[in-house]
C-alpha atoms as a PDB file:
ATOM      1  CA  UNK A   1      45.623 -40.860 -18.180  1.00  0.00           C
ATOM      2  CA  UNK A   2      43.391 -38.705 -15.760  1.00  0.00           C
ATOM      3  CA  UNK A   3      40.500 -40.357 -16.327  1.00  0.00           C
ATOM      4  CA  UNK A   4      42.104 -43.758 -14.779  1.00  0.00           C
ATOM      5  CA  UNK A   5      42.299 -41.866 -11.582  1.00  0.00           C
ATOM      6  CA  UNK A   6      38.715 -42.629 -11.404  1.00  0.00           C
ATOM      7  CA  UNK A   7      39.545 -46.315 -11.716  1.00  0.00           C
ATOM      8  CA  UNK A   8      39.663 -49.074 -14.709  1.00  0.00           C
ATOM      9  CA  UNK A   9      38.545 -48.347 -17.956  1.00  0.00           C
ATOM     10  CA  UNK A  10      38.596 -49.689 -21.580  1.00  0.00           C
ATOM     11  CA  UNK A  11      39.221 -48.321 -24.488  1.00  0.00           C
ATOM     12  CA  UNK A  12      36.038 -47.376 -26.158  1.00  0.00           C
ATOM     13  CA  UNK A  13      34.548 -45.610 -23.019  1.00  0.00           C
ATOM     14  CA  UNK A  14      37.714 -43.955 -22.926  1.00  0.00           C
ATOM     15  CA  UNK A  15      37.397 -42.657 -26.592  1.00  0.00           C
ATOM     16  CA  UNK A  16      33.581 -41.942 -26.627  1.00  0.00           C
ATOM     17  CA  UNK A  17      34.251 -39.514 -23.170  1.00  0.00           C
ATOM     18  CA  UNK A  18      37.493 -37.817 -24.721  1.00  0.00           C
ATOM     19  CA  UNK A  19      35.827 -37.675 -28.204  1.00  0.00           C
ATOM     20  CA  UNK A  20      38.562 -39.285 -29.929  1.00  0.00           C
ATOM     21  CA  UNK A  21      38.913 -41.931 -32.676  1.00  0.00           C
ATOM     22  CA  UNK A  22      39.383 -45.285 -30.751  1.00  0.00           C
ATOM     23  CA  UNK A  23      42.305 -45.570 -32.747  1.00  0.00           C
ATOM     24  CA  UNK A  24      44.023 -42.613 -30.980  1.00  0.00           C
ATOM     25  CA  UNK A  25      43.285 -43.246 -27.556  1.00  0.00           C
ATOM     26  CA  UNK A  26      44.459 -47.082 -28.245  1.00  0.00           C
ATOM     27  CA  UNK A  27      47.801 -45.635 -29.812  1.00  0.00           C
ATOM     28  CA  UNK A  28      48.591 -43.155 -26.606  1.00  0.00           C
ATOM     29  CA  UNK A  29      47.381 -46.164 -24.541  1.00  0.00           C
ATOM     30  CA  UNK A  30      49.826 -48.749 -25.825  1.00  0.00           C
ATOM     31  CA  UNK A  31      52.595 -45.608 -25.345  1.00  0.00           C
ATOM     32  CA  UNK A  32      51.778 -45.597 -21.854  1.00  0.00           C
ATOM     33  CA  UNK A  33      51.622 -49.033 -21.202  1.00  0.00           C
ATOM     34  CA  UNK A  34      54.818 -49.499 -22.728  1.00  0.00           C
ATOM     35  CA  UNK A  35      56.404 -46.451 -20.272  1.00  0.00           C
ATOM     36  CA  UNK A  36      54.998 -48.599 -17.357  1.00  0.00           C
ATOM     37  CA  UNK A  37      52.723 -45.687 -16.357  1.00  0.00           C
ATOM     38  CA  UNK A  38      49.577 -48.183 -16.877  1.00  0.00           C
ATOM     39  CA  UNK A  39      48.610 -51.900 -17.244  1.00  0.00           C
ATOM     40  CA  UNK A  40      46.137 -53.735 -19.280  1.00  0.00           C
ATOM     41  CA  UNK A  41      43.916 -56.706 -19.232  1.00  0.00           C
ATOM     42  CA  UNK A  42      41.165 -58.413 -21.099  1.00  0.00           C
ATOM     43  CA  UNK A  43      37.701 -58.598 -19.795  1.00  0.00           C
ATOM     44  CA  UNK A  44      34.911 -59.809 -21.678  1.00  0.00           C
ATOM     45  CA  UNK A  45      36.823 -59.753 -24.825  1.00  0.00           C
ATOM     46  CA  UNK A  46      37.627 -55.936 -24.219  1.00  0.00           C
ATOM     47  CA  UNK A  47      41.174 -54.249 -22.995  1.00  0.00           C
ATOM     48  CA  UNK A  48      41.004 -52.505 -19.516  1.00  0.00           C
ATOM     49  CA  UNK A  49      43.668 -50.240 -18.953  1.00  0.00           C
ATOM     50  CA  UNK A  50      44.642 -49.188 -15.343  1.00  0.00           C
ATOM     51  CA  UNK A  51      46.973 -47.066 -13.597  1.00  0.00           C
ATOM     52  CA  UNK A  52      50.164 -49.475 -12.659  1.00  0.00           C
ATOM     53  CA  UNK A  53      50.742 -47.451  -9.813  1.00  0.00           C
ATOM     54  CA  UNK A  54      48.360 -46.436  -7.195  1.00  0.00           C
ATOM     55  CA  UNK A  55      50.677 -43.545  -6.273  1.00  0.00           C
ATOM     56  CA  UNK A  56      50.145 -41.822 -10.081  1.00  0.00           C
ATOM     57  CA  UNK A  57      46.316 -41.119  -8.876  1.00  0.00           C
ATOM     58  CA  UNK A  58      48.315 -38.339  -6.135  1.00  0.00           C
ATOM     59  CA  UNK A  59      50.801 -37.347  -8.726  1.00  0.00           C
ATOM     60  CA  UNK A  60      48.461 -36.239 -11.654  1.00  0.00           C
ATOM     61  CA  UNK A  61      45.736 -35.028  -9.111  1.00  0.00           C
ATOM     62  CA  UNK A  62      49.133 -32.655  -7.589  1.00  0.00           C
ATOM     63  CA  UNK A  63      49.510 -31.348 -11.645  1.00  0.00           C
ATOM     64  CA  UNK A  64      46.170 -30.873 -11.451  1.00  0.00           C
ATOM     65  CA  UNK A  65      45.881 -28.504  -9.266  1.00  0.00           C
ATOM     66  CA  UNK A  66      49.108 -26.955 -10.116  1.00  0.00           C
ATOM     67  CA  UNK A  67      47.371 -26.249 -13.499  1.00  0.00           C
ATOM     68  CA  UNK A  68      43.913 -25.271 -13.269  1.00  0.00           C
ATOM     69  CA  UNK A  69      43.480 -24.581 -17.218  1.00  0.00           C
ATOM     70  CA  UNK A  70      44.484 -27.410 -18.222  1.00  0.00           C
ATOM     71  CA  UNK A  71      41.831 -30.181 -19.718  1.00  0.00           C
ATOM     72  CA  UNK A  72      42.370 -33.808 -16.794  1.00  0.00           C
ATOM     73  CA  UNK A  73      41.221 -35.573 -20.355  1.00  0.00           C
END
């Protein structure tokens, strides 16, 4: 969800960059989307996630920081 930070994304960039099956990524995706943590349109045929909340871009940067080891993938 880190990487939405940075702005819209879809799903293949998003698996290609994290190194994951497509499949994966689109499964934790649709878990997300269905928390109402992110939201999800069509363009050109593809599915562009996005954080629903501007506010989450503070709020994972803050656990960020709080946790230096851990991978923002």
């Amino acid at each position: 969800m880190a990487r939405l930070c940075e702005g819209p994304e879809h799903v293949t960039a998003m698996a290609e960059a994290l190194e994951q099956p497509q499949s994966i990524v689109s499964q934790q995706l649709r878990i997300l989307r269905m928390s109402g943590l992110v939201e999800a349109n069509r363009q050109a045929g593809l599915q562009v996630y996005r954080l629903a909340e501007v506010r989450l871009t503070e709020l994972l940067r803050c656990v960020q920081g709080c946790c230096p080891d851990v991978r923002p993938d």
